[in-house]
PDB file of N, CA and C in Angstrom:
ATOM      1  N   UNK A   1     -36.528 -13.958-102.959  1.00  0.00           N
ATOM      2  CA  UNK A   1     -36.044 -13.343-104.176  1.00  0.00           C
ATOM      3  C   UNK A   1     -34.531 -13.517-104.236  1.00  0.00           C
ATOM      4  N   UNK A   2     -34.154 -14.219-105.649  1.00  0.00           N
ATOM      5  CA  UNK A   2     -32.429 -14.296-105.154  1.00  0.00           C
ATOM      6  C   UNK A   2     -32.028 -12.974-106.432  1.00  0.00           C
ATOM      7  N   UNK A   3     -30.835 -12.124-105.912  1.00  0.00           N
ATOM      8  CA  UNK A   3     -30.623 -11.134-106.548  1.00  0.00           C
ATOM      9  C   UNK A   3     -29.015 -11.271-106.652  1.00  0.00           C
ATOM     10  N   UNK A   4     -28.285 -11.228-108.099  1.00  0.00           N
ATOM     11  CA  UNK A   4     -27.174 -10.842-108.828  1.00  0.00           C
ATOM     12  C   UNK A   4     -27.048  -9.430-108.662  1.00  0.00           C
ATOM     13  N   UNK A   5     -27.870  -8.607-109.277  1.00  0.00           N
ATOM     14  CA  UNK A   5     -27.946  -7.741-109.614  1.00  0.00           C
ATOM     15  C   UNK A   5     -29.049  -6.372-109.142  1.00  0.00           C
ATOM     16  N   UNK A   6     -29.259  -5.483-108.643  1.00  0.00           N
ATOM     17  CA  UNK A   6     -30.141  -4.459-108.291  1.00  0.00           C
ATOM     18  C   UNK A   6     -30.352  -3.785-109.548  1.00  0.00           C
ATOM     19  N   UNK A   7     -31.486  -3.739-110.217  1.00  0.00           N
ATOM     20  CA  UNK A   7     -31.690  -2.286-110.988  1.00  0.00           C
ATOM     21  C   UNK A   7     -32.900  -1.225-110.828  1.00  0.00           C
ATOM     22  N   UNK A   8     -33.709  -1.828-109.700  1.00  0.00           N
ATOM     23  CA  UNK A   8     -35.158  -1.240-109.210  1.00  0.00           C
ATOM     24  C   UNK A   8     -34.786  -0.927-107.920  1.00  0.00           C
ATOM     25  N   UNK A   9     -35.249   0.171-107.701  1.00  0.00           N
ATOM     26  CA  UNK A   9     -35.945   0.606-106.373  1.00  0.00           C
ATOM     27  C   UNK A   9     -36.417   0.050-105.269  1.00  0.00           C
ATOM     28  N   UNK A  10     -37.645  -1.471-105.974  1.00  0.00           N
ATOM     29  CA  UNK A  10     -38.140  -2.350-105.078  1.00  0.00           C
ATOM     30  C   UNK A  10     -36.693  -3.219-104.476  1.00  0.00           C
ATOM     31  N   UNK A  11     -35.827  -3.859-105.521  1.00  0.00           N
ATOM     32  CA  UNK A  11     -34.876  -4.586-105.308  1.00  0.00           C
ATOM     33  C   UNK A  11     -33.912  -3.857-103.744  1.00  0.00           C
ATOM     34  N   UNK A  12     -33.955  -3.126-104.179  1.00  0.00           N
ATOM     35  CA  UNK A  12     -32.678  -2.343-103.445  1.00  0.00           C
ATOM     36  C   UNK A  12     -32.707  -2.149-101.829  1.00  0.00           C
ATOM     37  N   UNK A  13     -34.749  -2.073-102.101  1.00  0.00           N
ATOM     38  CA  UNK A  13     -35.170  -1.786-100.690  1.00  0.00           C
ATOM     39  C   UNK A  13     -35.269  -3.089 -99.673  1.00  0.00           C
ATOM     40  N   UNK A  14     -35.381  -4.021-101.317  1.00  0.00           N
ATOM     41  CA  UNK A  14     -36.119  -5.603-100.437  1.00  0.00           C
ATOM     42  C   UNK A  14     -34.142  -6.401-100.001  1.00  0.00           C
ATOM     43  N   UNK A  15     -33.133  -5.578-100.902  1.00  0.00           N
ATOM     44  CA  UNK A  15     -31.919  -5.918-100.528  1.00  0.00           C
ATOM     45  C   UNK A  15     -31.444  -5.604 -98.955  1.00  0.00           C
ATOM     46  N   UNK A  16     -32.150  -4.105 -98.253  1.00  0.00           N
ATOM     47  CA  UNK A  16     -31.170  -3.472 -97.955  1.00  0.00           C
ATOM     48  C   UNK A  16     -32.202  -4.368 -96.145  1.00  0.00           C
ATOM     49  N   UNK A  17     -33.518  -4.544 -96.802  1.00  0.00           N
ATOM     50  CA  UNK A  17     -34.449  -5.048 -95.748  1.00  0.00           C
ATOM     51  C   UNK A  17     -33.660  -6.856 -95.523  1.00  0.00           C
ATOM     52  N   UNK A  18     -33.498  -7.535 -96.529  1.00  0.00           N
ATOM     53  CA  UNK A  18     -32.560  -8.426 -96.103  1.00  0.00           C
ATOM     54  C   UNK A  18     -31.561  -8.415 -95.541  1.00  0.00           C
ATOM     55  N   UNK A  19     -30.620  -7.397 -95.492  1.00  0.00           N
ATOM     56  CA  UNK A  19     -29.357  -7.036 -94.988  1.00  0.00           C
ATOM     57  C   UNK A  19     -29.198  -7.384 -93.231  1.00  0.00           C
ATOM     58  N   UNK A  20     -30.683  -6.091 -93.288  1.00  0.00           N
ATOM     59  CA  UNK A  20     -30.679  -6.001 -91.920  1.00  0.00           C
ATOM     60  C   UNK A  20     -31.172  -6.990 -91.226  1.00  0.00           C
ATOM     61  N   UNK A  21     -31.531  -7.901 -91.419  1.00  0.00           N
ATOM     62  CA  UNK A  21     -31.859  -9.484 -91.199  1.00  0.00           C
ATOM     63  C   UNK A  21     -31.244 -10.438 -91.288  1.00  0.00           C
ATOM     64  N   UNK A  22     -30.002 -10.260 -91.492  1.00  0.00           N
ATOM     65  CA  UNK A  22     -28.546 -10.581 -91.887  1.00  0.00           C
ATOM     66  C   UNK A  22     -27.717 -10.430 -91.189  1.00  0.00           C
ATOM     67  N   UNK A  23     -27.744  -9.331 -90.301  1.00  0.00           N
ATOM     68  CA  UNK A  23     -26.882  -8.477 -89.633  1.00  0.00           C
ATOM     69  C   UNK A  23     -25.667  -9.251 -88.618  1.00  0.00           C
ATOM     70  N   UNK A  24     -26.409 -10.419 -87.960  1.00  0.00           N
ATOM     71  CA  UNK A  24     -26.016 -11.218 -86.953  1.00  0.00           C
ATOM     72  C   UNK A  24     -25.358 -12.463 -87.384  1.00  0.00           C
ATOM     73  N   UNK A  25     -25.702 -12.791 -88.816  1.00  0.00           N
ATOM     74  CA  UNK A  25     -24.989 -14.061 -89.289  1.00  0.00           C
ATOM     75  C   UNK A  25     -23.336 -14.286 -88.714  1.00  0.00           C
ATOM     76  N   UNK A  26     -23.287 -15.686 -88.632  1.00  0.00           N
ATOM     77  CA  UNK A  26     -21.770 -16.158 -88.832  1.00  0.00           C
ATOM     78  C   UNK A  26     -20.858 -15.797 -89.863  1.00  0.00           C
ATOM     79  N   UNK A  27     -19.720 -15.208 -89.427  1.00  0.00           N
ATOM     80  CA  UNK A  27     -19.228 -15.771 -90.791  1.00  0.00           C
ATOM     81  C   UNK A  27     -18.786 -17.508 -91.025  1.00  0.00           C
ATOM     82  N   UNK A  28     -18.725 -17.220 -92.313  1.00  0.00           N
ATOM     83  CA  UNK A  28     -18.481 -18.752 -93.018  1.00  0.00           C
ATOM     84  C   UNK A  28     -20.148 -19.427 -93.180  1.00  0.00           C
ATOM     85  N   UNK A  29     -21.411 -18.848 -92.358  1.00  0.00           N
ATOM     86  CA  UNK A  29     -22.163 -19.892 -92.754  1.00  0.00           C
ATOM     87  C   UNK A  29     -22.949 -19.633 -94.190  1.00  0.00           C
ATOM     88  N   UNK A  30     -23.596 -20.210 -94.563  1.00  0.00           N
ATOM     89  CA  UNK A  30     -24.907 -19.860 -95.902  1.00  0.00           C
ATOM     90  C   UNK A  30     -25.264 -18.455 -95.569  1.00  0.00           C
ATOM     91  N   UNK A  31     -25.850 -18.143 -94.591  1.00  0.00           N
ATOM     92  CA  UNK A  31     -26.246 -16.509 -93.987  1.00  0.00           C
ATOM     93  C   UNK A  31     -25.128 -15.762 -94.251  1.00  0.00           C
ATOM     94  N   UNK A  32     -24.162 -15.941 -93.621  1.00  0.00           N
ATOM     95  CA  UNK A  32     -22.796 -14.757 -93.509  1.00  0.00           C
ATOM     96  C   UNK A  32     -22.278 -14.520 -95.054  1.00  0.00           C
ATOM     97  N   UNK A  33     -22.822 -15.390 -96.053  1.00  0.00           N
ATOM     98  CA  UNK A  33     -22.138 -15.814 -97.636  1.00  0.00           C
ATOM     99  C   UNK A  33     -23.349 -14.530 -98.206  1.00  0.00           C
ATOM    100  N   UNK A  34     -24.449 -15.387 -97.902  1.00  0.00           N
ATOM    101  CA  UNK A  34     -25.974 -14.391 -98.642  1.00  0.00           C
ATOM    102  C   UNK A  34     -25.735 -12.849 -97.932  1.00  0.00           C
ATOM    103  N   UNK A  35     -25.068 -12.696 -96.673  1.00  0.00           N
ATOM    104  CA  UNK A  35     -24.710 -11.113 -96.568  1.00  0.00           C
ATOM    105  C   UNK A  35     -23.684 -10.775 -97.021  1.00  0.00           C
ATOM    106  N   UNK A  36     -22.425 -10.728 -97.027  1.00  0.00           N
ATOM    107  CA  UNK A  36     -21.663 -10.467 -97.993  1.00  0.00           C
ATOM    108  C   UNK A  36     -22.007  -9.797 -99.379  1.00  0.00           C
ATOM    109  N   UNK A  37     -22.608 -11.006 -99.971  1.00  0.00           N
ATOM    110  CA  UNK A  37     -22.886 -11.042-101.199  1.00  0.00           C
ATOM    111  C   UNK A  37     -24.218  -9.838-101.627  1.00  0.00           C
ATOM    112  N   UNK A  38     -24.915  -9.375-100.880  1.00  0.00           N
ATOM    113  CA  UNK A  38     -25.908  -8.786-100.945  1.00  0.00           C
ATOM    114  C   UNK A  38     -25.543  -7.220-100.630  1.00  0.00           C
ATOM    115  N   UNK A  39     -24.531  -7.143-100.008  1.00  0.00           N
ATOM    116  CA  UNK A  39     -23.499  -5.906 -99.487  1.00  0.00           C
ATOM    117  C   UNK A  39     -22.934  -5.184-100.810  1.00  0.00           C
ATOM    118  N   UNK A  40     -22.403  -6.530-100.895  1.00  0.00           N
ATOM    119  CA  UNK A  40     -21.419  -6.193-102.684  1.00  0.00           C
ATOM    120  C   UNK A  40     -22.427  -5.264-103.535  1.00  0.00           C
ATOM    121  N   UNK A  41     -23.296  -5.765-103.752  1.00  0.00           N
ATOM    122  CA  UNK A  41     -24.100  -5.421-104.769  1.00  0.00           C
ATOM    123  C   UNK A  41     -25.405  -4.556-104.500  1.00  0.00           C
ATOM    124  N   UNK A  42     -25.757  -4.118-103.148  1.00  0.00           N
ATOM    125  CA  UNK A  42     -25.897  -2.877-102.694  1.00  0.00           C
ATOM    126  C   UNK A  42     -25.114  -2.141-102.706  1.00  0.00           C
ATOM    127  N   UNK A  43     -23.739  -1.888-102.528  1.00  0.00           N
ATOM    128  CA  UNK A  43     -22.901  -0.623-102.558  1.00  0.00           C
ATOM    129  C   UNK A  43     -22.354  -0.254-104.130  1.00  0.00           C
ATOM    130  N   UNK A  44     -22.999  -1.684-104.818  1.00  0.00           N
ATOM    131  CA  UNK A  44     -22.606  -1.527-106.556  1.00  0.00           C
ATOM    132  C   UNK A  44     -23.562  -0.537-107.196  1.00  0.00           C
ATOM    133  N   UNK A  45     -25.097  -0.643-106.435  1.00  0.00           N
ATOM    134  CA  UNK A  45     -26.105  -0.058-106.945  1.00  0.00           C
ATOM    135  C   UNK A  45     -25.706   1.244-106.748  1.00  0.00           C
ATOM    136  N   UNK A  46     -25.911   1.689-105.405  1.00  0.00           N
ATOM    137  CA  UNK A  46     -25.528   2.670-105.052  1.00  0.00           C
ATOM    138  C   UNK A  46     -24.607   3.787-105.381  1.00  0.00           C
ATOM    139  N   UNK A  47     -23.325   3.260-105.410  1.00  0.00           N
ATOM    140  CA  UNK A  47     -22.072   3.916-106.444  1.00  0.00           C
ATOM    141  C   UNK A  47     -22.682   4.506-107.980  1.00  0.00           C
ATOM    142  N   UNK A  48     -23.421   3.448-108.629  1.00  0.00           N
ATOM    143  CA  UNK A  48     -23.835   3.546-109.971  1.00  0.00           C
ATOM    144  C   UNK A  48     -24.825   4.457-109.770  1.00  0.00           C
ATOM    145  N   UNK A  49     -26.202   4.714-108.956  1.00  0.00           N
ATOM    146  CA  UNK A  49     -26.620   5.511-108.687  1.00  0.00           C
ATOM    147  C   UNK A  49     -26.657   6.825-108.349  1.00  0.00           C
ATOM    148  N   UNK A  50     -25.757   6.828-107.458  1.00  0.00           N
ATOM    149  CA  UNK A  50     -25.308   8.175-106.752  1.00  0.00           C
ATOM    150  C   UNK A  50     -24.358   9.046-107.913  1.00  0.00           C
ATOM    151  N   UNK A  51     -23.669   8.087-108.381  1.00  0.00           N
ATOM    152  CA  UNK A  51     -22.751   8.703-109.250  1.00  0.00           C
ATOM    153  C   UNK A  51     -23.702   9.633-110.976  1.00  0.00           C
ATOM    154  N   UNK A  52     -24.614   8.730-111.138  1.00  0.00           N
ATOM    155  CA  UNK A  52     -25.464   9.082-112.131  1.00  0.00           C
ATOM    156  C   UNK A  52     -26.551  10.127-111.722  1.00  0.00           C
ATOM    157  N   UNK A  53     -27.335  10.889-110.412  1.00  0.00           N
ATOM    158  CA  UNK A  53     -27.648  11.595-109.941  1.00  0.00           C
ATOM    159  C   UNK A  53     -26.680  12.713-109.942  1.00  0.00           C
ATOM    160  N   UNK A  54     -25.129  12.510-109.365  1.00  0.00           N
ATOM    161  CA  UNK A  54     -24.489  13.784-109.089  1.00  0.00           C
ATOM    162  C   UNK A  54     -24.220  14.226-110.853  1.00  0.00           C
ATOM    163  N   UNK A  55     -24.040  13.293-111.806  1.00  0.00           N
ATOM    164  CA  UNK A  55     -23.538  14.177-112.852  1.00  0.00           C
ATOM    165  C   UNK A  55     -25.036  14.725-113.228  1.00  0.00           C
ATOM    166  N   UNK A  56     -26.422  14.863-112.779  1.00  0.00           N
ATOM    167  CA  UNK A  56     -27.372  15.625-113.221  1.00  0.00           C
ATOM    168  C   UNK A  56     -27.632  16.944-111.979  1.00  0.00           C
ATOM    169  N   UNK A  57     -27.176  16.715-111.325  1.00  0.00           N
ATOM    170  CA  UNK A  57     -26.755  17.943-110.368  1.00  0.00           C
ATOM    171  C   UNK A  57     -26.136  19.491-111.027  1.00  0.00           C
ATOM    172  N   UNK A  58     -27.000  20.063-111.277  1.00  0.00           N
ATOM    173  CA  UNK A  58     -25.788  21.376-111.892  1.00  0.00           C
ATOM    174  C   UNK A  58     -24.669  22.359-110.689  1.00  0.00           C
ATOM    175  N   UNK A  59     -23.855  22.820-111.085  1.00  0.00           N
ATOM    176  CA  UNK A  59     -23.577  23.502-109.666  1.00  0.00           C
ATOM    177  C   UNK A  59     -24.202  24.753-109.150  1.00  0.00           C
ATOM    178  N   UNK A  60     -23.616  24.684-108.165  1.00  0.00           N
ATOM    179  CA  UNK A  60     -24.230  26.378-107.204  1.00  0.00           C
ATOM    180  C   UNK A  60     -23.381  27.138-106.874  1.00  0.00           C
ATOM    181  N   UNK A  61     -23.664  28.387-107.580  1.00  0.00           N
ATOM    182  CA  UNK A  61     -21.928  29.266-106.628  1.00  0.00           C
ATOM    183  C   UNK A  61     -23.042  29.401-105.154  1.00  0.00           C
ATOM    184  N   UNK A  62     -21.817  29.565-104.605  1.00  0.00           N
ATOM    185  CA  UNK A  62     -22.024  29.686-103.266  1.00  0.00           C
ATOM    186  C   UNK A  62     -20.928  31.064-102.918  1.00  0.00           C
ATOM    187  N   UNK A  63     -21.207  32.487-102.161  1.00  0.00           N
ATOM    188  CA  UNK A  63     -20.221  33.255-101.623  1.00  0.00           C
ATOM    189  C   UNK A  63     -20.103  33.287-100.428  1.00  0.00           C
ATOM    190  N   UNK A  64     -18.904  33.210-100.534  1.00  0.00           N
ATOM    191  CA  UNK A  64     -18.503  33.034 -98.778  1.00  0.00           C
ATOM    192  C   UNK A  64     -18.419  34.265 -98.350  1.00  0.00           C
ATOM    193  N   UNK A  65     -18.909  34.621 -97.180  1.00  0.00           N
ATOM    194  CA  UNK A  65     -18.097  35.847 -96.685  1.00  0.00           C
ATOM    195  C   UNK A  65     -17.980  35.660 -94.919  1.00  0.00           C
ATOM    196  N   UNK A  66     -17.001  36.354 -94.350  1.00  0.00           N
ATOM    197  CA  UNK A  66     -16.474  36.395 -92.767  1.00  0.00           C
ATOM    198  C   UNK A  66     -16.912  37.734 -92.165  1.00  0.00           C
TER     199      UNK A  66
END
């Protein structure tokens, strides 16, 4: 599967399962390029994700006490 872009669930998982199969590459070779590149755009998903979850988050008071 070649991936630009993550917008599924499956993608993200079958990204993050490539990664780790990746792990050992060279840099500079075809491998060390396809991890990189697969990094980028896992932590793109992610950001976009996480960030779109926390603004549906409402808050919580929380009281502190000692």
């Amino acid at each position: 599967m070649s991936l630009s872009e993550i917008t599924t669930n499956r993608q993200y998982v079958y990204a993050l399962r490539e990664i780790e199969s990746l792990m050992h590459a060279q840099e500079g070779t075809a491998e060390g390029f396809r991890l990189v590149g697969l990094v980028s755009i896992v932590q793109n998903f992610e950001r976009n994700k996480l960030a779109a979850n926390f603004e549906s988050i409402s808050t919580i008071p929380v009281k502190c006490t000692r």
